[in-house]
C-alpha atoms as a PDB file:
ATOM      1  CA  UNK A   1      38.628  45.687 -17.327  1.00  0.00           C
ATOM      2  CA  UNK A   2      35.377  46.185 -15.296  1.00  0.00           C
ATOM      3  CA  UNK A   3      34.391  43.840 -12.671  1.00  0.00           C
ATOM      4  CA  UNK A   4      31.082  42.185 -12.673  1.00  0.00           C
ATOM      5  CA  UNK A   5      29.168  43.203  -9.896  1.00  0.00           C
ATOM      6  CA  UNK A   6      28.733  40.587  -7.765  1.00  0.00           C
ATOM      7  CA  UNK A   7      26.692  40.543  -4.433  1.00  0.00           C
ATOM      8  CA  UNK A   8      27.383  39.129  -1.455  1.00  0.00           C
ATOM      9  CA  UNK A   9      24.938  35.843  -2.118  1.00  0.00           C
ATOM     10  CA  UNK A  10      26.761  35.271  -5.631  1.00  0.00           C
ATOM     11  CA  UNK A  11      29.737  33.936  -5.005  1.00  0.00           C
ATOM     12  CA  UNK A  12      31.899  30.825  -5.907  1.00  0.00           C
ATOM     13  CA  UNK A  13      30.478  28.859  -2.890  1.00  0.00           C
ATOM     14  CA  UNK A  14      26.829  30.000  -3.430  1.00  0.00           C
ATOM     15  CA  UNK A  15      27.321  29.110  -7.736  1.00  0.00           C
ATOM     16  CA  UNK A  16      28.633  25.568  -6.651  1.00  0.00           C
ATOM     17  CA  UNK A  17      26.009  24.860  -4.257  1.00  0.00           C
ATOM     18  CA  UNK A  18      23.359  25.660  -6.663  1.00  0.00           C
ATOM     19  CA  UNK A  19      24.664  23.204  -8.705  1.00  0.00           C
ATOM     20  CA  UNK A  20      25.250  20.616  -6.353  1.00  0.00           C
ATOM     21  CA  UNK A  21      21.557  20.606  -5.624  1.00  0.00           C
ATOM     22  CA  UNK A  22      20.392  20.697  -9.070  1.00  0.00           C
ATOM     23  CA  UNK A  23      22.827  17.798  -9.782  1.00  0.00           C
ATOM     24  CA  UNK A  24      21.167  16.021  -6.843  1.00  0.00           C
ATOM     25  CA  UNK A  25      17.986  17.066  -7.456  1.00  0.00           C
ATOM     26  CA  UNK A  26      18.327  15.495 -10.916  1.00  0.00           C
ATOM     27  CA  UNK A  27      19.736  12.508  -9.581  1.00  0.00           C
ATOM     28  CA  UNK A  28      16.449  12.006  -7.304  1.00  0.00           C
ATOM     29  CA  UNK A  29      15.034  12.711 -10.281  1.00  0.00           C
ATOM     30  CA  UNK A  30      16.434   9.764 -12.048  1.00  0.00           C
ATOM     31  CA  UNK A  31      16.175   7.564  -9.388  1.00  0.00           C
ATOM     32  CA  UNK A  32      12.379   7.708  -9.505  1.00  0.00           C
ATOM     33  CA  UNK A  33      12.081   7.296 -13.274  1.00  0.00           C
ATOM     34  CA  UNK A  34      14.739   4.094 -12.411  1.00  0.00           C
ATOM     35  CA  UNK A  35      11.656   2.787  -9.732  1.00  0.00           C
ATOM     36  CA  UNK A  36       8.394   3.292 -11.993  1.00  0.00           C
ATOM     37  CA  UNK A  37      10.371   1.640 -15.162  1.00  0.00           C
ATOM     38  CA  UNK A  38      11.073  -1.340 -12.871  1.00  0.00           C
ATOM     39  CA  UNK A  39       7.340  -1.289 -11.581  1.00  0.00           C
ATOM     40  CA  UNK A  40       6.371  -1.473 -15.041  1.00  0.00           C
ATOM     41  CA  UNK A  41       8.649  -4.213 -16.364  1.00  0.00           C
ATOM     42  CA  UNK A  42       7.335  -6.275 -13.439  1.00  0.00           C
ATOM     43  CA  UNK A  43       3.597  -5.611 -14.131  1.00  0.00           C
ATOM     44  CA  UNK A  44       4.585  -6.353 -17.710  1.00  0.00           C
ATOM     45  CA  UNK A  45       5.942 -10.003 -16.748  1.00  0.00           C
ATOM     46  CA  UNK A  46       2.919 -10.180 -14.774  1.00  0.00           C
ATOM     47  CA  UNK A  47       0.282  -9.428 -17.590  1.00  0.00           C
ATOM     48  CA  UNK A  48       2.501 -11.706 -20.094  1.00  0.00           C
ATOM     49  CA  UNK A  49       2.188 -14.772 -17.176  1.00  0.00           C
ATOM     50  CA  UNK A  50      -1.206 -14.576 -17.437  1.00  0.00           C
ATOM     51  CA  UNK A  51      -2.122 -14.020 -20.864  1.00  0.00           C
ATOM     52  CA  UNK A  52       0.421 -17.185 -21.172  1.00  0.00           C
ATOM     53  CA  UNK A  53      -1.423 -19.199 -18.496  1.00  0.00           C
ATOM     54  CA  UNK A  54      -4.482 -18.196 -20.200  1.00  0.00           C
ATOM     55  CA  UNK A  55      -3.696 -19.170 -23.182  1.00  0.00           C
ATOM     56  CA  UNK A  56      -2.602 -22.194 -22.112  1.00  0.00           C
ATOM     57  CA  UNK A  57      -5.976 -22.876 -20.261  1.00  0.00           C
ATOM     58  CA  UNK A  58      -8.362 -22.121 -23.375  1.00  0.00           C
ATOM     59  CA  UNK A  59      -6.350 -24.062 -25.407  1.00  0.00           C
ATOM     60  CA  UNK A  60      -6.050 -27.172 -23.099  1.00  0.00           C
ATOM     61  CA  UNK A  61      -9.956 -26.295 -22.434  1.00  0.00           C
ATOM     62  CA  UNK A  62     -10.649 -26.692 -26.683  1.00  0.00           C
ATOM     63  CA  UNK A  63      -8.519 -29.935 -27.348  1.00  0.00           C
ATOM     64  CA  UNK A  64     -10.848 -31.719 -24.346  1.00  0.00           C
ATOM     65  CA  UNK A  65     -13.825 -30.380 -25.600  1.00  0.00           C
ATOM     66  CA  UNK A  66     -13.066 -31.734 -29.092  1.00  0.00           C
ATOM     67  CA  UNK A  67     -12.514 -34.537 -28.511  1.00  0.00           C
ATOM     68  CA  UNK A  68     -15.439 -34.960 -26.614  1.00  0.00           C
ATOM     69  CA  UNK A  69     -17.514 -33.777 -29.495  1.00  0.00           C
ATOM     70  CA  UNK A  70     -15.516 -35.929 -31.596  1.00  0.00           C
ATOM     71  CA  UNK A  71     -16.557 -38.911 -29.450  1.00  0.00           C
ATOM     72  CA  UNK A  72     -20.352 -38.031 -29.069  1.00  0.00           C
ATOM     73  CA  UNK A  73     -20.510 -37.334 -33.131  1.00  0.00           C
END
């Protein structure tokens, strides 16, 4: 059988390197998509706080002013 022709910057070493750095590459990758998903579960927390707290406000903010109203009436 023939031999591939192989030159001298296609070797074993050269192949494995190659995919060492696309492994790592991907892992950098990874590792950034890993730091923006856990920036946006914390800035989801966030808005949820303080939709919650004001929520909370507006509806402590309506049972005072009704029963204002309900005492002036």
């Amino acid at each position: 059988m023939a031999q591939p022709d192989t030159s001298p910057y296609e070797n074993d070493d050269t192949r494995l390197w190659t995919l060492e750095r696309r492994v790592h590459k991907m892992e950098m990758g990874m590792d950034s998509i890993e730091m923006r998903l856990g920036r946006i579960e914390e800035s989801v927390q966030d808005l949820r706080t303080a939709v919650f707290n004001q929520a909370l406000f507006f509806g402590i903010l309506i049972i005072i002013s009704n029963g204002i109203i309900g005492a002036l009436l």
